[in-house]
C-alpha atoms as a PDB file:
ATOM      1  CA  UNK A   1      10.698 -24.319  -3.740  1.00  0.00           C
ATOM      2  CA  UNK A   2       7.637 -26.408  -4.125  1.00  0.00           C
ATOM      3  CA  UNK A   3       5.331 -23.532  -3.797  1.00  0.00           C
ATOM      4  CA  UNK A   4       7.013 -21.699  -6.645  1.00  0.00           C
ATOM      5  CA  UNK A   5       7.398 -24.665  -8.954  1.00  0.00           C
ATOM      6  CA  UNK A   6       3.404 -24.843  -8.053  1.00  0.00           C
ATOM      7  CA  UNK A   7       3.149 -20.984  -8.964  1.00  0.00           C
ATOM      8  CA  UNK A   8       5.544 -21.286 -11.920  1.00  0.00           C
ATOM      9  CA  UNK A   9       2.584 -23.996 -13.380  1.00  0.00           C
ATOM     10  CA  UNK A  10      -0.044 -21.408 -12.808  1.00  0.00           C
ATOM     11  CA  UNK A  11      -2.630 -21.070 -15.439  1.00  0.00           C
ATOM     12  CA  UNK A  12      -1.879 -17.312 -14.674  1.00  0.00           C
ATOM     13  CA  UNK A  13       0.488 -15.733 -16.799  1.00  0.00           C
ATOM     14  CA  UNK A  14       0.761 -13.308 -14.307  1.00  0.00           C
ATOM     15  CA  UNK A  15       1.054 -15.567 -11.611  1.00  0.00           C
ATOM     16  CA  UNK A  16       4.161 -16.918 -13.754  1.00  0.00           C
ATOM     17  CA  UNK A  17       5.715 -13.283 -14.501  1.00  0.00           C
ATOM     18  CA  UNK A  18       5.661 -11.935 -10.841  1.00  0.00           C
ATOM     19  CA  UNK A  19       7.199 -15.154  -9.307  1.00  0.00           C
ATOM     20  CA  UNK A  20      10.257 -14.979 -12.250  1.00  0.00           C
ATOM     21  CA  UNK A  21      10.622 -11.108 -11.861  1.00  0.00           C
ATOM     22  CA  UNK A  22      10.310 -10.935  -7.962  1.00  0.00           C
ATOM     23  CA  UNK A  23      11.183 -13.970  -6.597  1.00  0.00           C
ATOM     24  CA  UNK A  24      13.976 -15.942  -8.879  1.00  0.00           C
ATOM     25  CA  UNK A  25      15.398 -12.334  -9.498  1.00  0.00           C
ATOM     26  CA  UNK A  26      14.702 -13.142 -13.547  1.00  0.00           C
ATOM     27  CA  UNK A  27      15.525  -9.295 -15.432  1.00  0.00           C
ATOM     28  CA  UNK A  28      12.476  -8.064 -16.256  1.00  0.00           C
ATOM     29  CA  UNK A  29      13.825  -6.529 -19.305  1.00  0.00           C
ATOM     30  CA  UNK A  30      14.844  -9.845 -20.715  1.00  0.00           C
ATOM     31  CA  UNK A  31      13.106 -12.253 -23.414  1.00  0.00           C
ATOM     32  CA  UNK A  32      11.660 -14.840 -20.809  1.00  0.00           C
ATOM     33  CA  UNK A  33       9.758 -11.785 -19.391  1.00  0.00           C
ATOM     34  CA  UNK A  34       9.056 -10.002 -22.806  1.00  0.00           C
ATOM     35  CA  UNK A  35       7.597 -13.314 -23.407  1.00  0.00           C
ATOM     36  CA  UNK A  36       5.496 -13.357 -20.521  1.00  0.00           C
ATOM     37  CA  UNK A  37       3.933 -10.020 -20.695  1.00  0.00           C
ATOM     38  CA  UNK A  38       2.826 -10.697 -24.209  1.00  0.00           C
ATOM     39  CA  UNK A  39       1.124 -13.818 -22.907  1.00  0.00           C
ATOM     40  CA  UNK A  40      -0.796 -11.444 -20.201  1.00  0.00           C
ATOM     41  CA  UNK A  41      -1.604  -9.080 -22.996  1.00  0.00           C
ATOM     42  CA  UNK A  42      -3.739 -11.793 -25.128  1.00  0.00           C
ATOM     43  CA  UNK A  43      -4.437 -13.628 -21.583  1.00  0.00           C
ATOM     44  CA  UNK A  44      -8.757 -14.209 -20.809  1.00  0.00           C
ATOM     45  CA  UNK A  45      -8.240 -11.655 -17.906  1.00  0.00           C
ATOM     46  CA  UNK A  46      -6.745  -9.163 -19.641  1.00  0.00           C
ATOM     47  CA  UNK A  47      -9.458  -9.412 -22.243  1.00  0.00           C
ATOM     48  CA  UNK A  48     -12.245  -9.656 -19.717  1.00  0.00           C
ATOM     49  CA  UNK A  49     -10.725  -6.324 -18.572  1.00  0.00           C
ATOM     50  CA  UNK A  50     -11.015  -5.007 -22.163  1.00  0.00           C
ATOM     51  CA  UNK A  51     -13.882  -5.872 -23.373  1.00  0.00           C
ATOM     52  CA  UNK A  52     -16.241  -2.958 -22.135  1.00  0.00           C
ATOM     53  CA  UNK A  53     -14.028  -0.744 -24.437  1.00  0.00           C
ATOM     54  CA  UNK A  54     -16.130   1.238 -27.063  1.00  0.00           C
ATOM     55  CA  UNK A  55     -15.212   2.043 -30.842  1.00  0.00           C
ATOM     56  CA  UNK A  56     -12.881   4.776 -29.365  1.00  0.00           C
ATOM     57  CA  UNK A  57     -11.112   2.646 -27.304  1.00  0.00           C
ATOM     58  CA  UNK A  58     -13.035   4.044 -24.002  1.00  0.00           C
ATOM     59  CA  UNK A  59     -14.956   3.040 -20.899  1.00  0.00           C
ATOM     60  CA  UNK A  60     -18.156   4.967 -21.070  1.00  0.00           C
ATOM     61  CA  UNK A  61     -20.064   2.091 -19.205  1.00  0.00           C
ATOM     62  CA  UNK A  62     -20.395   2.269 -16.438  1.00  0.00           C
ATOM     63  CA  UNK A  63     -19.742   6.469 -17.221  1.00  0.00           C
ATOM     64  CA  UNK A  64     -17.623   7.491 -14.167  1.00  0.00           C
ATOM     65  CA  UNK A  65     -13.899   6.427 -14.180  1.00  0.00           C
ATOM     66  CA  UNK A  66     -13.627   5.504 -10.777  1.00  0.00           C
ATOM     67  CA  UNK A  67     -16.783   3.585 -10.417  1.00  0.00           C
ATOM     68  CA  UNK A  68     -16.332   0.292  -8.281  1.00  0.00           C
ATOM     69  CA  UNK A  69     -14.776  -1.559 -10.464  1.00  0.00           C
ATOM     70  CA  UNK A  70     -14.877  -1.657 -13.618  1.00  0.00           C
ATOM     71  CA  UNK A  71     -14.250   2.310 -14.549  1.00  0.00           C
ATOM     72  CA  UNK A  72     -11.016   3.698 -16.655  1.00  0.00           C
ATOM     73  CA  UNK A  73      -9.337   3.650 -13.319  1.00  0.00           C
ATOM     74  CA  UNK A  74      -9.647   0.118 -12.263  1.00  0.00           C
ATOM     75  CA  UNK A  75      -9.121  -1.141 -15.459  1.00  0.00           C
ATOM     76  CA  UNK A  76      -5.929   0.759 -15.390  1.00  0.00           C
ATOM     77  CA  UNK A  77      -4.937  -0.253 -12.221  1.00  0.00           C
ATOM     78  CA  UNK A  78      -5.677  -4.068 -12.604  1.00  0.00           C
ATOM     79  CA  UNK A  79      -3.667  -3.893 -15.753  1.00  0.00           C
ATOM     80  CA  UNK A  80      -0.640  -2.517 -13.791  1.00  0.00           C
ATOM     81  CA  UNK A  81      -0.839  -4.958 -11.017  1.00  0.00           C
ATOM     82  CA  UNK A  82      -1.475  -7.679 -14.135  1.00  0.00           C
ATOM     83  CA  UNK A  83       1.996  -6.968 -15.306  1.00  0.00           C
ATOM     84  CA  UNK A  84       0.517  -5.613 -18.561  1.00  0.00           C
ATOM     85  CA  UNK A  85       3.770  -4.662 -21.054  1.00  0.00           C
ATOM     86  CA  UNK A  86       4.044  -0.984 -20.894  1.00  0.00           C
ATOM     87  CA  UNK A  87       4.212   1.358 -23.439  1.00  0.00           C
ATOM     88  CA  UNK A  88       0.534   0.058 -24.978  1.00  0.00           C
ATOM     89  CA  UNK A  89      -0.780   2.854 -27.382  1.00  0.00           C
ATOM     90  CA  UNK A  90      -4.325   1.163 -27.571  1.00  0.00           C
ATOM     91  CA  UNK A  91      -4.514   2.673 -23.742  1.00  0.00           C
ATOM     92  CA  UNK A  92      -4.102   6.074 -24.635  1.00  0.00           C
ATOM     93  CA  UNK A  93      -7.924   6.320 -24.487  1.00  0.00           C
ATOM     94  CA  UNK A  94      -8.566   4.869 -21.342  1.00  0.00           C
ATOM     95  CA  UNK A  95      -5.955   6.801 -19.813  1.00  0.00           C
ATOM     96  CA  UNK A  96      -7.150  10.454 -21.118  1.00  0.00           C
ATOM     97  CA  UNK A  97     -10.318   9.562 -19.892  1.00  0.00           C
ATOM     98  CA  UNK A  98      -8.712   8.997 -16.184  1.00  0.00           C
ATOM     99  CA  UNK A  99      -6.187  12.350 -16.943  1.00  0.00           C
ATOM    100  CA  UNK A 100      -9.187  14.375 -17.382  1.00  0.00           C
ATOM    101  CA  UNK A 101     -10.686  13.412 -14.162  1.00  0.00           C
ATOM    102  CA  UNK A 102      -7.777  13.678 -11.798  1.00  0.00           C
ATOM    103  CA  UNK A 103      -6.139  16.319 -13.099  1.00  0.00           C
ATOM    104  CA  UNK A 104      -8.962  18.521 -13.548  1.00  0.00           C
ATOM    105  CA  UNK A 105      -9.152  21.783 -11.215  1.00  0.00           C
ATOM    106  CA  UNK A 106     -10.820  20.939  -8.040  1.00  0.00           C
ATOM    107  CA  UNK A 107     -11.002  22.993  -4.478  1.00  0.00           C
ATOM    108  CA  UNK A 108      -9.296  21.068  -2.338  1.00  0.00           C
ATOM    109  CA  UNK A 109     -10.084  22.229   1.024  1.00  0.00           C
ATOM    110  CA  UNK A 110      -7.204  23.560   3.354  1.00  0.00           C
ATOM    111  CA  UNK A 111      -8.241  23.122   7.362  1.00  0.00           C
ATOM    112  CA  UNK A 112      -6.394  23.593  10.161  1.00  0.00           C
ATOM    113  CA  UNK A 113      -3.273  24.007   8.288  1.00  0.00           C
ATOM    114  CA  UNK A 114      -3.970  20.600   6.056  1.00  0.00           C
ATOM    115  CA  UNK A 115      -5.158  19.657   2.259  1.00  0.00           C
ATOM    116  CA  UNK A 116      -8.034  17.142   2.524  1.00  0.00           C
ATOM    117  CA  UNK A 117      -7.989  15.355  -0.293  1.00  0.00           C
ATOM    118  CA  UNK A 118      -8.679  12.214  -1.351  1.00  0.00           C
ATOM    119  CA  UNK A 119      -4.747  11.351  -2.472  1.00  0.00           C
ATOM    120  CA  UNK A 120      -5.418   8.042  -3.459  1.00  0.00           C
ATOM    121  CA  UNK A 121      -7.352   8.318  -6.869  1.00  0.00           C
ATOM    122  CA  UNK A 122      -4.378  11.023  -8.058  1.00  0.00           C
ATOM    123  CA  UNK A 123      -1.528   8.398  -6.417  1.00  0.00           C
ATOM    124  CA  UNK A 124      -2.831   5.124  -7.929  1.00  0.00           C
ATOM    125  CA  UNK A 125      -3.129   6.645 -11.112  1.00  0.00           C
ATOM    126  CA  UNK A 126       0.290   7.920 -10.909  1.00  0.00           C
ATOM    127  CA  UNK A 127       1.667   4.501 -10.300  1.00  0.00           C
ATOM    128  CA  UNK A 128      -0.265   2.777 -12.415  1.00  0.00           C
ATOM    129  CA  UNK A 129       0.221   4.893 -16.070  1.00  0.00           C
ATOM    130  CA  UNK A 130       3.947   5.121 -14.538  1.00  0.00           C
ATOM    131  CA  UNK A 131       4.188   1.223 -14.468  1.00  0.00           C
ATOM    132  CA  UNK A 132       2.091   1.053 -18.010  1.00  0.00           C
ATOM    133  CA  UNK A 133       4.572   3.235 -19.798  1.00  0.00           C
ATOM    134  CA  UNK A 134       1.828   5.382 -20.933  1.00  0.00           C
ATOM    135  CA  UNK A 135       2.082   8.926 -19.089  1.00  0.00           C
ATOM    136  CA  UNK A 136       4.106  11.309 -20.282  1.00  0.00           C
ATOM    137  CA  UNK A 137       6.125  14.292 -18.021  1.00  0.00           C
ATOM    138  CA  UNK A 138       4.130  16.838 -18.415  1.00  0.00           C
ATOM    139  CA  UNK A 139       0.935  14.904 -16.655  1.00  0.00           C
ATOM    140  CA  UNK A 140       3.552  13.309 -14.136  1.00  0.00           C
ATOM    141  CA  UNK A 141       4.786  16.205 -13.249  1.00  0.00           C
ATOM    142  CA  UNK A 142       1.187  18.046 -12.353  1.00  0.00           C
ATOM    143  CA  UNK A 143       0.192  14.585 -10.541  1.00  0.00           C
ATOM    144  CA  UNK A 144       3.658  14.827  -8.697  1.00  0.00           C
ATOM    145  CA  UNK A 145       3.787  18.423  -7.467  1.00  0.00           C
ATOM    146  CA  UNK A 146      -0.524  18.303  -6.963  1.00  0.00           C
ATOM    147  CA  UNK A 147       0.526  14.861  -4.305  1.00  0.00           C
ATOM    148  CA  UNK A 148       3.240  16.610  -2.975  1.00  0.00           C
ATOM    149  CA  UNK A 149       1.351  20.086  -2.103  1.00  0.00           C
ATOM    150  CA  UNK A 150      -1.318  18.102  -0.772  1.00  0.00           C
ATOM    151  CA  UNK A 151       0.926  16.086   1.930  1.00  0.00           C
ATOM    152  CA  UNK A 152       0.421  16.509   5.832  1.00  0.00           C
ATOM    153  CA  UNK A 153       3.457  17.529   7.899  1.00  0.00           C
ATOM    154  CA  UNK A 154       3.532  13.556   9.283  1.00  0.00           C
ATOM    155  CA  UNK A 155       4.155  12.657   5.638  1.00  0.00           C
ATOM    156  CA  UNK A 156       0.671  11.319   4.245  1.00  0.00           C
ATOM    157  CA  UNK A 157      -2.474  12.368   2.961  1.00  0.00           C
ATOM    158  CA  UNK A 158      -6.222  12.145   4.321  1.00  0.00           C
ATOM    159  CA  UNK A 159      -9.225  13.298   3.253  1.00  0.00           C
ATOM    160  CA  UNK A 160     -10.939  13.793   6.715  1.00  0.00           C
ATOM    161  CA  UNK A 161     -12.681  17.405   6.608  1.00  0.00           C
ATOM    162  CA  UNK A 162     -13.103  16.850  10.748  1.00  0.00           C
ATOM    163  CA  UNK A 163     -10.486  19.721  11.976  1.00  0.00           C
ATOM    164  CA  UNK A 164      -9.533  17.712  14.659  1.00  0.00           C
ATOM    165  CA  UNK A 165      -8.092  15.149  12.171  1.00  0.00           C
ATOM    166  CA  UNK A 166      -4.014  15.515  12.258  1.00  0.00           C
ATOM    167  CA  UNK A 167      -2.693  12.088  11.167  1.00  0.00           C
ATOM    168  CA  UNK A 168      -2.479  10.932   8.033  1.00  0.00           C
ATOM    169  CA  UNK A 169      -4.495   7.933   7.107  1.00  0.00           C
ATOM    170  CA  UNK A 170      -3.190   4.370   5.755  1.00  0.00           C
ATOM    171  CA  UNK A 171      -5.156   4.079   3.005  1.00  0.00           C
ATOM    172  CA  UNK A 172      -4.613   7.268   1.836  1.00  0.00           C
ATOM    173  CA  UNK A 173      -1.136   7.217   1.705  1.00  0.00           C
ATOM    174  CA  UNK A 174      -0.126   4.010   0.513  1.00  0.00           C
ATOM    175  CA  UNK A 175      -0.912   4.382  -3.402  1.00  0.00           C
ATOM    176  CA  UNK A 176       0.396   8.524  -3.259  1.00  0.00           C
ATOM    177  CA  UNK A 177       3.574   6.847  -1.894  1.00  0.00           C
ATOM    178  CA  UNK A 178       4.128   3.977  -4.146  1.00  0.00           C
ATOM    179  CA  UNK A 179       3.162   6.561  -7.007  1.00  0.00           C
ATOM    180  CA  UNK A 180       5.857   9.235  -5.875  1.00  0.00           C
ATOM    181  CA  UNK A 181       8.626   6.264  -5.712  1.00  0.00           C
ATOM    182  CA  UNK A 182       9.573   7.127  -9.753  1.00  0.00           C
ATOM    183  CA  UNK A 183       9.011  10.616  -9.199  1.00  0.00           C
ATOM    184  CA  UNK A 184       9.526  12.311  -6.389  1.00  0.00           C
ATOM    185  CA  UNK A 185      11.798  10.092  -3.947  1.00  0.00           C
ATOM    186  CA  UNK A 186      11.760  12.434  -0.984  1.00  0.00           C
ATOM    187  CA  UNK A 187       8.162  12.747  -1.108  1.00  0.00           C
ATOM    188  CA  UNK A 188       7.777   9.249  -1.477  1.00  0.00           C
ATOM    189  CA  UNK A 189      10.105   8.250   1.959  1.00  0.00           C
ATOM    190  CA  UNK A 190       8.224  11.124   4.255  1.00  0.00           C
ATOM    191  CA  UNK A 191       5.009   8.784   3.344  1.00  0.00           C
ATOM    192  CA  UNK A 192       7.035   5.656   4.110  1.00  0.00           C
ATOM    193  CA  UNK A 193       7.314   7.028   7.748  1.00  0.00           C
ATOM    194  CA  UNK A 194       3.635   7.262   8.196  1.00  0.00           C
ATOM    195  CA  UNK A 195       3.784   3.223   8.204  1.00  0.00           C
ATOM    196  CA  UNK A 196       7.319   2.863   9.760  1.00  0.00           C
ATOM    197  CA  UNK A 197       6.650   4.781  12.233  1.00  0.00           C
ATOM    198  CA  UNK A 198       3.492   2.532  13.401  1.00  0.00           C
ATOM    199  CA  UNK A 199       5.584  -0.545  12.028  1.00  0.00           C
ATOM    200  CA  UNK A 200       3.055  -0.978   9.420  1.00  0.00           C
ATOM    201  CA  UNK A 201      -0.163  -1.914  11.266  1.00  0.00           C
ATOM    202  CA  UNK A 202      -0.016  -1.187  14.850  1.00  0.00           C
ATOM    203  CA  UNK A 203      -0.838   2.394  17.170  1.00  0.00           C
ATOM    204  CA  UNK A 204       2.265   4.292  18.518  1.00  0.00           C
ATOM    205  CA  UNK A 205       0.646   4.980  21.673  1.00  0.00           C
ATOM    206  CA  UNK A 206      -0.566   1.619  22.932  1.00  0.00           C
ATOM    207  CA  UNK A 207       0.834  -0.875  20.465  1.00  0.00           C
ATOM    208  CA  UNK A 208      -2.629  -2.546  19.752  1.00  0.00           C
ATOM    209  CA  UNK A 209      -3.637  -2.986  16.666  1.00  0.00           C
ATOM    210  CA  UNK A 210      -4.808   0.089  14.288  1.00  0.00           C
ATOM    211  CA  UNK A 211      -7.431  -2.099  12.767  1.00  0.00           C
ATOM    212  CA  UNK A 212      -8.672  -5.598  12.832  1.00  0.00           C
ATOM    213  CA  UNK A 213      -8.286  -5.634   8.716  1.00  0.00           C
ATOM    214  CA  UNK A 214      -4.746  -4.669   8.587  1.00  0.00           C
ATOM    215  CA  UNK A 215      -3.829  -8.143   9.664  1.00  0.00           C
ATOM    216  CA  UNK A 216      -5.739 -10.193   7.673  1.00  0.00           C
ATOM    217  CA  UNK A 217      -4.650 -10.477   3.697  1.00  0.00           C
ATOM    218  CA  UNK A 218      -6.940  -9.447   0.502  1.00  0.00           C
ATOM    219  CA  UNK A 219      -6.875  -9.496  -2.646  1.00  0.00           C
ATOM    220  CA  UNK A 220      -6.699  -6.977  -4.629  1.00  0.00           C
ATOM    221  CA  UNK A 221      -6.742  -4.303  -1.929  1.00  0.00           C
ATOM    222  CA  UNK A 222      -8.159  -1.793  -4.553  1.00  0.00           C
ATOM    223  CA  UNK A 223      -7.463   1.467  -2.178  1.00  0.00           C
ATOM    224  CA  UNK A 224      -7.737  -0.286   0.721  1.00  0.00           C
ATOM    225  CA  UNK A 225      -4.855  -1.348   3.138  1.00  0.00           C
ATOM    226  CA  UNK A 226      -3.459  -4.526   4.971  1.00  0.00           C
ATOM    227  CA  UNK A 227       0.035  -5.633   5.931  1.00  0.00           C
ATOM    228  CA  UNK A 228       0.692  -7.204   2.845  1.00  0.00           C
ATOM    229  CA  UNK A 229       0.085  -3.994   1.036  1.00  0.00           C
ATOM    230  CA  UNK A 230       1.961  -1.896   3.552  1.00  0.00           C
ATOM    231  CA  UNK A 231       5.067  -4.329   3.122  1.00  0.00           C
ATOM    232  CA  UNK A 232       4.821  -4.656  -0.874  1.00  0.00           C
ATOM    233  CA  UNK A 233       4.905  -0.606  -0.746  1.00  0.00           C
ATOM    234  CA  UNK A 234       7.858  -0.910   1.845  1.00  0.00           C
ATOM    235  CA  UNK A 235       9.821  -3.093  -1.231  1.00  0.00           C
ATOM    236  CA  UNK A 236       8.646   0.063  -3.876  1.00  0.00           C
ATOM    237  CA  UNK A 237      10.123   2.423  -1.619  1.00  0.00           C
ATOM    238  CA  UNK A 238      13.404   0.635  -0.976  1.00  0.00           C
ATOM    239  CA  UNK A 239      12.632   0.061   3.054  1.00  0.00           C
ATOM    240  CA  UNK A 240      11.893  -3.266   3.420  1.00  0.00           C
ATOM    241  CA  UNK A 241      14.930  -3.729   5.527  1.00  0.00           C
ATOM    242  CA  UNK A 242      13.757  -1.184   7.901  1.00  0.00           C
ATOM    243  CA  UNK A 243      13.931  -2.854  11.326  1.00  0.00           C
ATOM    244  CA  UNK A 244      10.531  -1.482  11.977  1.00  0.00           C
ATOM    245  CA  UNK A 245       8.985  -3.575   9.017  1.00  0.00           C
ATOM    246  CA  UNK A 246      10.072  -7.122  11.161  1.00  0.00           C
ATOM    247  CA  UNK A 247       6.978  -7.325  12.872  1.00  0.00           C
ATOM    248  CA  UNK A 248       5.114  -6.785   9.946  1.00  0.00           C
ATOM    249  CA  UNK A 249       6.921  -9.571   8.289  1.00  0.00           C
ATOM    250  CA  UNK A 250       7.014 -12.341  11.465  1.00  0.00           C
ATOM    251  CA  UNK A 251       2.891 -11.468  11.193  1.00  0.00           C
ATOM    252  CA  UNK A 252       3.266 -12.515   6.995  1.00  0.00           C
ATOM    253  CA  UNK A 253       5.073 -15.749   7.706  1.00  0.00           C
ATOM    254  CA  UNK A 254       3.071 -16.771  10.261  1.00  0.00           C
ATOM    255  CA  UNK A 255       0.090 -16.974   8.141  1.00  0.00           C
ATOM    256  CA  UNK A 256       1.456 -19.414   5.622  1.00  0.00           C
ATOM    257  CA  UNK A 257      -0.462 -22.242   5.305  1.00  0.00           C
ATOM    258  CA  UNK A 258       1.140 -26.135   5.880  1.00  0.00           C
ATOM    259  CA  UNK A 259       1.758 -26.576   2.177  1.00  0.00           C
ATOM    260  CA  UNK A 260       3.481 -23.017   2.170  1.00  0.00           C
ATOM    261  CA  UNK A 261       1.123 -21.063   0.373  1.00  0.00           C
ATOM    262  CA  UNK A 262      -1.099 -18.152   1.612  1.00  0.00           C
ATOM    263  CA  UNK A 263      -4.159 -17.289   2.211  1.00  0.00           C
ATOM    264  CA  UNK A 264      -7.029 -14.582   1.385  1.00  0.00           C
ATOM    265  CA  UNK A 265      -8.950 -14.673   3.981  1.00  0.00           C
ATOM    266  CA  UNK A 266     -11.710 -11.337   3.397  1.00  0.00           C
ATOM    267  CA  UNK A 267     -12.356  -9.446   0.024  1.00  0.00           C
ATOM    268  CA  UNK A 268     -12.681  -5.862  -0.302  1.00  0.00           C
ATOM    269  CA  UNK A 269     -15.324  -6.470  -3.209  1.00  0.00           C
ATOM    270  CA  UNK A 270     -18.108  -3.939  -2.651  1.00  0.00           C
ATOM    271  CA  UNK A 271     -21.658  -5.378  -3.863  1.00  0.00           C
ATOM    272  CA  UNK A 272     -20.665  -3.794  -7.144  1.00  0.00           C
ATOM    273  CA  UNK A 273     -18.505  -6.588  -7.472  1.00  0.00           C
ATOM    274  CA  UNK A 274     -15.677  -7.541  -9.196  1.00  0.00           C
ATOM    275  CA  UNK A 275     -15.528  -8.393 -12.894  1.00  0.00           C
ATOM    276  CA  UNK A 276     -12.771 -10.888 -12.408  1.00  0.00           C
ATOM    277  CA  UNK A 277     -12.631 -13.825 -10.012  1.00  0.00           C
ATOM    278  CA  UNK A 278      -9.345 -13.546  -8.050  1.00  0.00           C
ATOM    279  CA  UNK A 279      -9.699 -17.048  -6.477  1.00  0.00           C
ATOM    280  CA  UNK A 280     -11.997 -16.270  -3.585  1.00  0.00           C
ATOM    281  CA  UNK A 281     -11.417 -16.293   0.192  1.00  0.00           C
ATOM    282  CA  UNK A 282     -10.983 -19.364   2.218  1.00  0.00           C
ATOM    283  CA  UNK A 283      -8.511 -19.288   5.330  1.00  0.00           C
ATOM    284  CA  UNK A 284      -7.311 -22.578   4.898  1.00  0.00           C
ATOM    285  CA  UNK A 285      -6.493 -22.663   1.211  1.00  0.00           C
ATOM    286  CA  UNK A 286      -3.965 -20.857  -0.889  1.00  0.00           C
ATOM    287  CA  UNK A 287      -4.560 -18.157  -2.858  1.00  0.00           C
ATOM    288  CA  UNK A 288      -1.851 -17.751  -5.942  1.00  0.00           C
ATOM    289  CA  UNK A 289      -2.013 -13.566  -5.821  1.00  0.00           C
ATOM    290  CA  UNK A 290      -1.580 -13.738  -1.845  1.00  0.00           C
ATOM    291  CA  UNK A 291       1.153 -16.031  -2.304  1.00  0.00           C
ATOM    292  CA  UNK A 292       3.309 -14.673  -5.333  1.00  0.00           C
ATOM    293  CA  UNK A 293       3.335 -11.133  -3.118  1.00  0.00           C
ATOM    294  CA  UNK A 294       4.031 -12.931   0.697  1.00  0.00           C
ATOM    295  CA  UNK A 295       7.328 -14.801  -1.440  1.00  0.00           C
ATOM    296  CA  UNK A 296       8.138 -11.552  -3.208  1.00  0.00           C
ATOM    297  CA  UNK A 297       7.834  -9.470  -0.151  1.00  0.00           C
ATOM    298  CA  UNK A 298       9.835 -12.700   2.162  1.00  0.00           C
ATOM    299  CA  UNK A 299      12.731 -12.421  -0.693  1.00  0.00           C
ATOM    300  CA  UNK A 300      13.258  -8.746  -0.840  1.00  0.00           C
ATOM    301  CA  UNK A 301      13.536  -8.672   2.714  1.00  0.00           C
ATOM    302  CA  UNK A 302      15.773 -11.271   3.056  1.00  0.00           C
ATOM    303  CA  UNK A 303      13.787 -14.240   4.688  1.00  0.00           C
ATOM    304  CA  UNK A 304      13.628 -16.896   1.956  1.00  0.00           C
ATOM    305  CA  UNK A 305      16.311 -19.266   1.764  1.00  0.00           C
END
């Protein structure tokens, strides 16, 4: 309880809204958490995030939505994650502008029996106008039936164009999935299984492993993957009590840190960089992001006392 009394003195509203949603179990529909969000909406990061907005409300620099990161779609997405309150007409700009780029026609190629496509961009913004309050049906229905044409037999998505490519990748499956959890709920638990069924980070056939990264935390993960992310999309989906997610979870807690925080210990930050500071990496310091998502995580599966 220390560590959240810590968090709950965060200079983050954020910080504060995430730890009284998804750890003390506070509604998220009532005035405390009203409150909160309106305190992220006027907060210096949310503003930072803002401020490249033009007359019309837009992002046209840098010009491309998803450049690295501070495009339409980031923005969006950081907002989301931000706990932004939804429902924000002053968005509608920003989120036309990353409408008409995902949901404009494209080829998507079909080989060997497979869509390769890039399901990430069309997921993430799925989830993140969903959690915004700002996409209507008619655009979440196109997003929802383009995700779910585009899924592999195994449940995923993957944009490899090598025909001898026939398992879905991580990182292109975990946004799609947490995307589809309002939308399409079958969809969404065939992708869970693509992370179940390697109990979120390691190979089926040997057990090692999948990637050195998966184990170590980030933040943000932007459309990258670790365990963290794999077991905060496990909570979306409503499988966090999966037995297959335990080893993911005895891998979390034994990463927290003596005074019961945890770590980031590698960014994702390209050498665009990042314009927001999310409290660096340092493996022997606590990071408040890493640590309201480990608690979250710990209490929907059961594990904090």
């Amino acid at each position: 309880m220390s560590t959240v009394d810590a968090l709950l003195r965060s200079d983050e509203p954020s910080i504060r809204w995430k730890v009284r949603t998804r750890v003390l179990g506070e509604p998220t529909d009532g005035k405390a958490a009203r409150r909160l969000r309106e305190e992220i909406r006027q907060s210096p990061r949310v503003r930072r995030l803002l401020a490249a907005r033009d007359a019309d409300g837009r992002i046209t620099n840098p010009k491309q939505v998803y450049a690295k990161w501070r495009g339409a779609h980031w923005v969006l997405a950081s907002l989301a994650d931000l706990g932004y309150p939804p429902g924000d007409e002053a968005l509608h700009p920003l989120r036309d502008q990353v409408l008409r780029r995902w949901l404009r026609d494209v080829d998507v190629p079909l080989i060997q029996g497979r869509y390769r496509r890039c399901a990430s961009q069309q997921g993430n913004a799925l989830r993140y106008l969903t959690a915004l309050g700002i996409l209507d049906d008619g655009d979440a229905r196109t997003l929802t039936e383009r995700l779910v044409k585009w899924q592999w037999p195994d449940g995923g998505w993957n944009c490899d164009r090598n025909p001898t490519a026939q398992s879905s990748s991580f990182m292109e499956t975990l946004l799609p999935m947490r995307g589809l959890v309002s939308h399409d709920a079958a969809a969404a638990s065939r992708a869970a299984e693509v992370f179940l069924a390697r109990r979120l980070a390691w190979r089926r056939s040997t057990g090692a492993l999948i990637h050195p990264d998966f184990a170590r935390l980030h933040h943000p993960l932007y459309w990258h993957y670790d365990v963290l992310g794999g077991l905060v999309g496990m909570v979306e989906a409503g499988t966090i009590g999966d037995p297959r997610c335990a080893d993911a979870l005895d891998l979390l807690e034994s990463k927290r840190l003596p005074d019961g925080g945890w770590p980031a210990e590698k960014a994702f930050a390209t050498k665009a960089g990042d314009p927001l500071d999310w409290g660096g990496t340092d493996a022997r310091r606590a990071n408040e992001w890493i640590t309201a998502d480990a608690l979250a995580v710990l209490n929907a599966a059961g594990r904090l006392r």
